[in-house]
C-alpha atoms as a PDB file:
ATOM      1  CA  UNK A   1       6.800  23.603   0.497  1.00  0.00           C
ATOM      2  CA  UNK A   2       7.702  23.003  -3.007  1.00  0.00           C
ATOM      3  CA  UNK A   3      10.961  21.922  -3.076  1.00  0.00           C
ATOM      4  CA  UNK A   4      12.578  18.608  -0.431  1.00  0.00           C
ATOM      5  CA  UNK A   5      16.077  17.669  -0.481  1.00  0.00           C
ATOM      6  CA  UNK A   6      16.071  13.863   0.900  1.00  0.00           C
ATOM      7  CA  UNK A   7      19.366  13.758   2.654  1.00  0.00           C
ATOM      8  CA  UNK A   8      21.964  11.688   4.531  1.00  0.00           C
ATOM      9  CA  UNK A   9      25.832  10.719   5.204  1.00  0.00           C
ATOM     10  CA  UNK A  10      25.313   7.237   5.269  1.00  0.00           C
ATOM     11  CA  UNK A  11      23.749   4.406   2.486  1.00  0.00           C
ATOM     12  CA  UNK A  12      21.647   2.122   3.399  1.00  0.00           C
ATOM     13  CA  UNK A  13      19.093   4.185   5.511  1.00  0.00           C
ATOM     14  CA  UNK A  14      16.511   3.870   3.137  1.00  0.00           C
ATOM     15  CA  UNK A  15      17.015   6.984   1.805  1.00  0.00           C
ATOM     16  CA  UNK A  16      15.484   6.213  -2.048  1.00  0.00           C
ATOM     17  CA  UNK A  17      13.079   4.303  -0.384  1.00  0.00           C
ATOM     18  CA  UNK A  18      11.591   6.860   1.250  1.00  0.00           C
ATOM     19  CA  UNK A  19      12.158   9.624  -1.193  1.00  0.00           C
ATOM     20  CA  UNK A  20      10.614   7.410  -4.236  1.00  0.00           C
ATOM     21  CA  UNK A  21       7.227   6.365  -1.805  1.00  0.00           C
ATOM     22  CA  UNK A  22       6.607  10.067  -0.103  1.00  0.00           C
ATOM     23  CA  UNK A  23       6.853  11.581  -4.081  1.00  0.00           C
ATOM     24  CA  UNK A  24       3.738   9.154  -4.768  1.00  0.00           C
ATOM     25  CA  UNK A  25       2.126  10.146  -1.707  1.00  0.00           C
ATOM     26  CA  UNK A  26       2.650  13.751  -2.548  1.00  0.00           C
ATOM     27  CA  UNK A  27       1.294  13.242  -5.994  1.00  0.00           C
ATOM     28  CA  UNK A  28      -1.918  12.125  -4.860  1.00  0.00           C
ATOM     29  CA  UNK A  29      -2.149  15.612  -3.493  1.00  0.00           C
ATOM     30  CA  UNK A  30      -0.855  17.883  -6.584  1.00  0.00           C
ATOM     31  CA  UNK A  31       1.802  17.495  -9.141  1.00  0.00           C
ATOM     32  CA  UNK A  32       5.411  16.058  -7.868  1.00  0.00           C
ATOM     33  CA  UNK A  33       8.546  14.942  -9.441  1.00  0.00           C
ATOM     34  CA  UNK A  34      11.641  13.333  -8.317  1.00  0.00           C
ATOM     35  CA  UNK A  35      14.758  14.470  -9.183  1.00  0.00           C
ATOM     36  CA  UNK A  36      17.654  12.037  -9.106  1.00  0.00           C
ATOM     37  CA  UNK A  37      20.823  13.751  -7.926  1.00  0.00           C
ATOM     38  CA  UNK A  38      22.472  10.746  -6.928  1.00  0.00           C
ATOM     39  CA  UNK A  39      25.248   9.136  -9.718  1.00  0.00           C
ATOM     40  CA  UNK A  40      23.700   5.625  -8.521  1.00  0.00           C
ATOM     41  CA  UNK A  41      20.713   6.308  -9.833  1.00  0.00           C
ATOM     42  CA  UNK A  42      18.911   4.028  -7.590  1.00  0.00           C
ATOM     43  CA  UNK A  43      15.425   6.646  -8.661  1.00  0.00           C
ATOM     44  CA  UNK A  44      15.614   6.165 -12.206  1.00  0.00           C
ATOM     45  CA  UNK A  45      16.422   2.288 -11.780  1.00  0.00           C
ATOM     46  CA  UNK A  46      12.875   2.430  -9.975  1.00  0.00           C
ATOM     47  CA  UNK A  47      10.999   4.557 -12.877  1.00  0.00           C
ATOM     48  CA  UNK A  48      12.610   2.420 -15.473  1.00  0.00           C
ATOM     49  CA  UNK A  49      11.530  -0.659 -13.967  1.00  0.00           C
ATOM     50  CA  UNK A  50       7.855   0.478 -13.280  1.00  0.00           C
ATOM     51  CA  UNK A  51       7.900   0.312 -16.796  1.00  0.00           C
ATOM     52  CA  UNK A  52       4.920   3.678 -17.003  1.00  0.00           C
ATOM     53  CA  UNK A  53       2.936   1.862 -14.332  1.00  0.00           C
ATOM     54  CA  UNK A  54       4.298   4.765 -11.868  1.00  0.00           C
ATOM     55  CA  UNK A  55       2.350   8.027 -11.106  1.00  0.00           C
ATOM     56  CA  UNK A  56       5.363   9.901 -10.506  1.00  0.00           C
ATOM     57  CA  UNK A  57       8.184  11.233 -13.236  1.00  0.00           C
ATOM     58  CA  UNK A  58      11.886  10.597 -12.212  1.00  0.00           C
ATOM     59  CA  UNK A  59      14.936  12.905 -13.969  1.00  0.00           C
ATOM     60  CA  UNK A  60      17.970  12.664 -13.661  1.00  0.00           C
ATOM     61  CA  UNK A  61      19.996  15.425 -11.612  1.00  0.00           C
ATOM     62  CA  UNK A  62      23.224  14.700 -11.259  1.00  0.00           C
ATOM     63  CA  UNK A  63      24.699  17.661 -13.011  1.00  0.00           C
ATOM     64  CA  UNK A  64      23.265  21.598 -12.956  1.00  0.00           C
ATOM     65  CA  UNK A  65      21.444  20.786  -9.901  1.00  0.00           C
ATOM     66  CA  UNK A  66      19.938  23.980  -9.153  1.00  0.00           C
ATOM     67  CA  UNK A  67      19.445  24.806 -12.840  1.00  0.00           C
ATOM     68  CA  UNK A  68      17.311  21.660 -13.167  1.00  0.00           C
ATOM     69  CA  UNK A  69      15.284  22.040  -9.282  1.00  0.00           C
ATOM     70  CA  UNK A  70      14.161  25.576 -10.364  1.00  0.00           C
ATOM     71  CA  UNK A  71      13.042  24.231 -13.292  1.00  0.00           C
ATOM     72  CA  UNK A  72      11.093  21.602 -11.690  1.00  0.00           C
ATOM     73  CA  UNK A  73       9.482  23.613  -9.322  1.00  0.00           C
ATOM     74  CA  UNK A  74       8.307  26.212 -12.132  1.00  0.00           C
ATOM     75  CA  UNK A  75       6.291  23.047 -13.482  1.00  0.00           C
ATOM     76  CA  UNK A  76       5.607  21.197 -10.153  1.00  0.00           C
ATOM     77  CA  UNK A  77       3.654  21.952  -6.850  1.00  0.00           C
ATOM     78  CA  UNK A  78       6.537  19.390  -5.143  1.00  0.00           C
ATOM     79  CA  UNK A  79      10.341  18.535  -5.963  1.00  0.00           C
ATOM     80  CA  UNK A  80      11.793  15.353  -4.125  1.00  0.00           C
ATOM     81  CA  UNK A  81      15.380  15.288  -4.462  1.00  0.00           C
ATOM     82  CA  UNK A  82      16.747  12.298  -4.039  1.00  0.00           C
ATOM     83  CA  UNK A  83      21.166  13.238  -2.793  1.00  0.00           C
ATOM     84  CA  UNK A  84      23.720  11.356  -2.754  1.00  0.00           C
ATOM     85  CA  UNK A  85      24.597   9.566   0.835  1.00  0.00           C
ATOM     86  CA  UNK A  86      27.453  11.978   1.353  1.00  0.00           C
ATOM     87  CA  UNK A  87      28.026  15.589   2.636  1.00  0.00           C
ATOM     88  CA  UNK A  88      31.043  15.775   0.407  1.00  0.00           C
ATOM     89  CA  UNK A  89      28.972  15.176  -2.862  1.00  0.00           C
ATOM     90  CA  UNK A  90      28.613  18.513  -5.134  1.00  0.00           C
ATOM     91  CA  UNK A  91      25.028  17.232  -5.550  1.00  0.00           C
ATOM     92  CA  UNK A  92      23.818  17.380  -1.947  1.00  0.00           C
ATOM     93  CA  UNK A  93      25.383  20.790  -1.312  1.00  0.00           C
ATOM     94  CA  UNK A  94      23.463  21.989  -4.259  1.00  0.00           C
ATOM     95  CA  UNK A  95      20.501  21.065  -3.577  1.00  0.00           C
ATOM     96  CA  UNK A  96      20.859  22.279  -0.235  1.00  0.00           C
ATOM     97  CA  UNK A  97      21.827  25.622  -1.657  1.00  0.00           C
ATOM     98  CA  UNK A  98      17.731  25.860  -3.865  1.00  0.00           C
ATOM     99  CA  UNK A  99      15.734  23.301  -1.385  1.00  0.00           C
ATOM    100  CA  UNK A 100      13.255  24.425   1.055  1.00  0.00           C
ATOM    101  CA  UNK A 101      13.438  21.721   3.164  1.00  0.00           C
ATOM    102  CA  UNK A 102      16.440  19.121   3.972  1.00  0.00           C
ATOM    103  CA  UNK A 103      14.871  16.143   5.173  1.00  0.00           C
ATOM    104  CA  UNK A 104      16.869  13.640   6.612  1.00  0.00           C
ATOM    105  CA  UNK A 105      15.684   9.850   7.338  1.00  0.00           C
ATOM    106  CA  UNK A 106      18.204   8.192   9.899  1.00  0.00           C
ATOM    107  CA  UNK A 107      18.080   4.190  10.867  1.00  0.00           C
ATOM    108  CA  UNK A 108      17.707   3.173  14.828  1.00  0.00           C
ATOM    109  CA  UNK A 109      21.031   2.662  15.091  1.00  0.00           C
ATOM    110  CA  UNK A 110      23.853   4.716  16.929  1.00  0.00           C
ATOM    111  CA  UNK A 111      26.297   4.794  13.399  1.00  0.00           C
ATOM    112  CA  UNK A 112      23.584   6.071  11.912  1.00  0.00           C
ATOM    113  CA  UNK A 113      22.887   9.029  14.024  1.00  0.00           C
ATOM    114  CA  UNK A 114      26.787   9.713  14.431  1.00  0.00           C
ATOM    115  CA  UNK A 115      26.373  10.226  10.570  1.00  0.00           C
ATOM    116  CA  UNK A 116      23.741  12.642  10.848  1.00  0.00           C
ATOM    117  CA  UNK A 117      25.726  15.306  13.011  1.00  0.00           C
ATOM    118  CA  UNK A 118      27.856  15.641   9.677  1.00  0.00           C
ATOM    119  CA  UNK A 119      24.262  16.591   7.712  1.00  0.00           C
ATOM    120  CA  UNK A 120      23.595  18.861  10.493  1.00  0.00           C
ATOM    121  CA  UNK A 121      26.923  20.597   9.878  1.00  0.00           C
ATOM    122  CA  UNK A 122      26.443  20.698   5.920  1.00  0.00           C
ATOM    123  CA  UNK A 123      22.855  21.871   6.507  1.00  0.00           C
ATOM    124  CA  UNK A 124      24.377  25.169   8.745  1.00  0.00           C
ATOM    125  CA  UNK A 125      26.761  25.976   6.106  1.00  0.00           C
ATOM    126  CA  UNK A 126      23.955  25.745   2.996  1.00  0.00           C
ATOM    127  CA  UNK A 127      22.058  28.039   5.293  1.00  0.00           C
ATOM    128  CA  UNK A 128      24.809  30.856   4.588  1.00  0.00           C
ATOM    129  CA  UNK A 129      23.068  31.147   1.257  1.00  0.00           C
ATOM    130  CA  UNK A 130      19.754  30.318   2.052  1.00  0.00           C
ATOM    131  CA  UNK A 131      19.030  31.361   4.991  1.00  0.00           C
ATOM    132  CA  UNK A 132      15.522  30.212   4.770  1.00  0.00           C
ATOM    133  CA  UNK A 133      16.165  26.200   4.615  1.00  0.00           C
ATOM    134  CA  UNK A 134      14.149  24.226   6.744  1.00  0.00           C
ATOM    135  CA  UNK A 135      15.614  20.470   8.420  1.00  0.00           C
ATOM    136  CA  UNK A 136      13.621  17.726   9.292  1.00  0.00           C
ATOM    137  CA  UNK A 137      14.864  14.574  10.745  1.00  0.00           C
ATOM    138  CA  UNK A 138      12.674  11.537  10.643  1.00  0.00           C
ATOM    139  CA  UNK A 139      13.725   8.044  11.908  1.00  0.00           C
ATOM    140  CA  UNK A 140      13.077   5.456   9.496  1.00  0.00           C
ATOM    141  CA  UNK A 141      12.617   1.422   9.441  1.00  0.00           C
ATOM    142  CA  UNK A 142      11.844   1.648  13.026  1.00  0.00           C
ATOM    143  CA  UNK A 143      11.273  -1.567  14.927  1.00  0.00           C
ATOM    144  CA  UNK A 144       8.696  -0.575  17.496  1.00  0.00           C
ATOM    145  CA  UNK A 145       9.200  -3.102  19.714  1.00  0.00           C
ATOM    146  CA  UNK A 146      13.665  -3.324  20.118  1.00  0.00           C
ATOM    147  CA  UNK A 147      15.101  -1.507  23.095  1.00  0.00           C
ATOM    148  CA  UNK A 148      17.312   0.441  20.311  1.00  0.00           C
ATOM    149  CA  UNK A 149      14.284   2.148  18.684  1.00  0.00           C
ATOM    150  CA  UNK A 150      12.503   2.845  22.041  1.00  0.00           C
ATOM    151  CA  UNK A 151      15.778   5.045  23.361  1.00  0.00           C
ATOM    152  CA  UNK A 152      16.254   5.910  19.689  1.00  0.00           C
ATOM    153  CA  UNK A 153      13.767   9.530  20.084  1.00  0.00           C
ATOM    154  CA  UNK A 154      15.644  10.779  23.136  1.00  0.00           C
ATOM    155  CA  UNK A 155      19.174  10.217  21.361  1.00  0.00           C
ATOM    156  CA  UNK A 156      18.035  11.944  18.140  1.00  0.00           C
ATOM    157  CA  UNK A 157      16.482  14.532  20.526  1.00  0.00           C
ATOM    158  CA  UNK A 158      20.384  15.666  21.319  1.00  0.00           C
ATOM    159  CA  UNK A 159      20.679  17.021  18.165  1.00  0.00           C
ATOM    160  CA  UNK A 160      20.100  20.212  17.081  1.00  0.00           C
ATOM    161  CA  UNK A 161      17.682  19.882  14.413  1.00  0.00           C
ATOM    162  CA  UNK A 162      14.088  18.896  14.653  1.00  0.00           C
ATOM    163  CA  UNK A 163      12.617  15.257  14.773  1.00  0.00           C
ATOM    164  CA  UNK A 164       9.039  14.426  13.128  1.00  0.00           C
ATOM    165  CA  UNK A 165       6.655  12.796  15.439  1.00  0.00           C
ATOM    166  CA  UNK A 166       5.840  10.974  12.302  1.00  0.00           C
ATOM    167  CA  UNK A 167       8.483   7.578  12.351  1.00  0.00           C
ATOM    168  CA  UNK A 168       8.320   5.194   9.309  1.00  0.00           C
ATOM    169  CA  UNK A 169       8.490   1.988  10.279  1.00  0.00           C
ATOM    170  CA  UNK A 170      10.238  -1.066   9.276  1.00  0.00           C
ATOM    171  CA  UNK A 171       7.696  -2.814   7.013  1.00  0.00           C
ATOM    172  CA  UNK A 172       8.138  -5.755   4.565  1.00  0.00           C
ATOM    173  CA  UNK A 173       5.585  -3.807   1.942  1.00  0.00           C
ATOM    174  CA  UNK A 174       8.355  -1.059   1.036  1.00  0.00           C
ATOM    175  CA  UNK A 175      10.427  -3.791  -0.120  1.00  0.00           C
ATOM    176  CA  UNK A 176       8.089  -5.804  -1.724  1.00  0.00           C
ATOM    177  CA  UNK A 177       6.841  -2.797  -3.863  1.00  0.00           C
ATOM    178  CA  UNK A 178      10.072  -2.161  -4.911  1.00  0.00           C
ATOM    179  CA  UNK A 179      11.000  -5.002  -5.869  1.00  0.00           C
ATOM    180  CA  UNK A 180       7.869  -4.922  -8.264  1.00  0.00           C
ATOM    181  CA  UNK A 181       8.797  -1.758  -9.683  1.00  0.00           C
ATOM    182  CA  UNK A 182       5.854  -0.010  -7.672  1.00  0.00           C
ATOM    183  CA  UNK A 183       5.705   1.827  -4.507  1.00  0.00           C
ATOM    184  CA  UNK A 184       3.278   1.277  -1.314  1.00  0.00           C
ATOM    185  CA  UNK A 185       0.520   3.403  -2.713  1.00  0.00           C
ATOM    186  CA  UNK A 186      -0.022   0.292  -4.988  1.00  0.00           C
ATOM    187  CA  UNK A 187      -0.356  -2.377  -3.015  1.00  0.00           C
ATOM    188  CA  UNK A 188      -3.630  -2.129  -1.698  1.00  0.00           C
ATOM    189  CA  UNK A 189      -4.778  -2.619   1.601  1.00  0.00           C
ATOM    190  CA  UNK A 190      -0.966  -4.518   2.117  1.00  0.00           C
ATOM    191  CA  UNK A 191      -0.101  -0.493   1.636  1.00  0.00           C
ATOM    192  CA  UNK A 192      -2.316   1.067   4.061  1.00  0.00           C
ATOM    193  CA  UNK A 193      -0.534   1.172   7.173  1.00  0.00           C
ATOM    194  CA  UNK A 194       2.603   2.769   5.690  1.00  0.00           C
ATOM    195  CA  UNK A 195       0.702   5.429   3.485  1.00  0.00           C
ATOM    196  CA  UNK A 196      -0.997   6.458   6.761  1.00  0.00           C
ATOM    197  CA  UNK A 197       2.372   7.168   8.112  1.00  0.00           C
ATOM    198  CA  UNK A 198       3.566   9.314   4.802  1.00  0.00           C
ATOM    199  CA  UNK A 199       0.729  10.871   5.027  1.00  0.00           C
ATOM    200  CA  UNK A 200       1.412  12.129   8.672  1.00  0.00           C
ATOM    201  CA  UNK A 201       4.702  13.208   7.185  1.00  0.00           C
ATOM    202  CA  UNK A 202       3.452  15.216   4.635  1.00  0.00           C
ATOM    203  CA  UNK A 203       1.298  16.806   7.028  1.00  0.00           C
ATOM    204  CA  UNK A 204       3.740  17.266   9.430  1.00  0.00           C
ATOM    205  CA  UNK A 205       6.703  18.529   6.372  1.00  0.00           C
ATOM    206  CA  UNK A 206       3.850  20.839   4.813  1.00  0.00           C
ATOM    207  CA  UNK A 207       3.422  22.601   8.356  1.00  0.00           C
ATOM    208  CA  UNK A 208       6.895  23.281   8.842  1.00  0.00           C
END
């Protein structure tokens, strides 16, 4: 699956975060880019701030879209795109439009998932063009151990579109790496614990 549009209605659910860390993970498997589609640029901040240190080549997307992702994916075994936090944005609907997979990190928290019924709505409609578009929803910064993420599965569960099995959880180590213009496949054995989890992602996003 070539080509994952990283997707949400709402900032602040990590949504860089995770796109920026599951394009390194990815490139330990075969060639991967990130494509910024977002006018914040929150990607390219990251890349330019690795200063070359990073395995993984961020461009900017934020106009010509689907030009640019079939591009990419003529020269890459796996396209992240990283969308802008709104199902308004020209961006996200274009990606949606050339991606083979919307997946869509939401936070433990009921706002959050109100927000994602909106991506579930913009996901149907890209479908009208391509038909084939997979949807993935993964919960991410989960705190194992709150009552909120423990009922969080069955609320999610009301929606429509599938949930991974895989959750990402809340760990001090994706901020940390960020912060040091890295990402968690850097940080040593501090790292481990969340690669294993992208790694179950990928598994799990490669299967469907």
């Amino acid at each position: 699956m070539p080509v994952i549009a990283v997707v949400g209605n709402k900032g602040g659910a990590g949504k860089t975060t995770l796109a920026v860390n599951l394009a390194a993970a990815l490139a330990r498997r075969d060639s991967t880019v990130v494509l910024d589609a977002d006018p914040q640029g929150s990607a390219l901040q990251w890349r330019a701030f690795a200063d070359g240190r990073a395995a993984v080549d961020v461009l900017c997307a934020t106009a010509g879209v689907e030009s640019l992702v079939r591009n990419a994916a003529s020269r890459h075994a796996h396209v992240i795109i990283d969308c802008p936090p709104s199902v308004h944005s020209p961006q996200m609907n274009a990606a949606l439009r050339v991606a083979d997979l919307a997946l869509i990190p939401v936070l433990p928290s009921p706002v959050d998932l109100w927000a994602t019924v909106h991506v579930e709505e913009a996901v149907t409609r890209a479908r009208e063009s391509n038909p084939d578009l997979g949807a993935l929803i993964v919960i991410n910064q989960l705190e194992a151990r709150t009552v909120l993420s423990r009922l969080m599965r069955d609320a999610v569960s009301e929606l429509e579109l599938p949930v991974a099995e895989t959750a990402i959880k809340r760990r001090a180590v994706f901020r940390t790496s960020a912060l040091e213009g890295k990402t968690v496949m850097d940080m040593g054995r501090r790292g481990e614990q969340a690669i294993a989890e992208l790694d179950q992602l990928i598994d799990e996003v490669l299967k469907s």
